[in-house]
Protein backbone atom coordinates (compact mmCIF):
# COMPACT_ATOMS: atom_id res chain seq x y z
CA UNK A 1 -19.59 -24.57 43.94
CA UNK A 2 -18.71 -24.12 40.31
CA UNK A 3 -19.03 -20.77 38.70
CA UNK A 4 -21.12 -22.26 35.67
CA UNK A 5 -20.08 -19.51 32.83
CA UNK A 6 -16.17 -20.10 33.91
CA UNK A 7 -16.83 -23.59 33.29
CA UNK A 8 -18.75 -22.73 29.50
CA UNK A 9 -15.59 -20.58 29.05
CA UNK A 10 -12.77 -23.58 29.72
CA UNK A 11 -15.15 -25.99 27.63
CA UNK A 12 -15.21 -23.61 25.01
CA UNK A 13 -11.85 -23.09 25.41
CA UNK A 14 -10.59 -26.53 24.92
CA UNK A 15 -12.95 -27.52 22.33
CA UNK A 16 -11.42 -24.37 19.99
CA UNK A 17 -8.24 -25.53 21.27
CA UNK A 18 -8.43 -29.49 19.89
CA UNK A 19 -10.76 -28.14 16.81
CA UNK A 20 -7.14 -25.25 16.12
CA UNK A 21 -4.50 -27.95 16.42
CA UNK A 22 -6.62 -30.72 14.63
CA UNK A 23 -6.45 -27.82 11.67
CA UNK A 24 -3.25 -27.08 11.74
CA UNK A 25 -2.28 -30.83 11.78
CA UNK A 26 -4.17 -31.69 9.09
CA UNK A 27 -2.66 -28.37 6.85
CA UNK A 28 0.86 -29.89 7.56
CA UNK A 29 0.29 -33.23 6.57
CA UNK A 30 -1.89 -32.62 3.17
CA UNK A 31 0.88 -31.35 1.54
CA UNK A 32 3.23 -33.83 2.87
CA UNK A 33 1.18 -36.48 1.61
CA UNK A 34 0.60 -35.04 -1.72
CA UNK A 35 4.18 -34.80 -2.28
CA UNK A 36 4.96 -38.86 -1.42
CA UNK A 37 2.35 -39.98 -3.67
CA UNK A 38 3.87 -37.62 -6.42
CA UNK A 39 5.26 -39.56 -9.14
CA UNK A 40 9.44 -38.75 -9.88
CA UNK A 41 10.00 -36.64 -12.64
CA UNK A 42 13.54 -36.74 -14.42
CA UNK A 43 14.45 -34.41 -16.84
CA UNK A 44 16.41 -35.31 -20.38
CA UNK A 45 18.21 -32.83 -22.23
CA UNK A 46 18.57 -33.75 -26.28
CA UNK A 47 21.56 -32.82 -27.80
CA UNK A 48 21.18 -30.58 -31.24
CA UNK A 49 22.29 -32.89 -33.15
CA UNK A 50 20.07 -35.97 -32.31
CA UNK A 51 16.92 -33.65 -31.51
CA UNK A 52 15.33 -34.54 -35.31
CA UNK A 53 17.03 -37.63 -35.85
């Protein structure tokens, strides 16, 4: 039969494996995401002459 703790140990093993990559998926796609919804930003340079006008 089944040695029962080498059985607790691949269960626990897989669960810390899906619960590790579900982690490290999420961390790569938060700041992806927070970087689409990002509005543009464009600079503008005045010239010294027209900065007070």
């Amino acid at each position: 039969m089944f040695d029962r703790d080498k059985v607790q140990r691949t269960t626990a093993a897989i669960v810390a494996a899906l619960i590790f990559s579900s982690v490290s998926v999420s961390a790569a796609v938060g700041p992806a995401r927070s970087l689409e919804t990002a509005p543009a930003q464009v600079a503008q340079v005045q010239d010294a002459d027209r900065a007070n006008a």
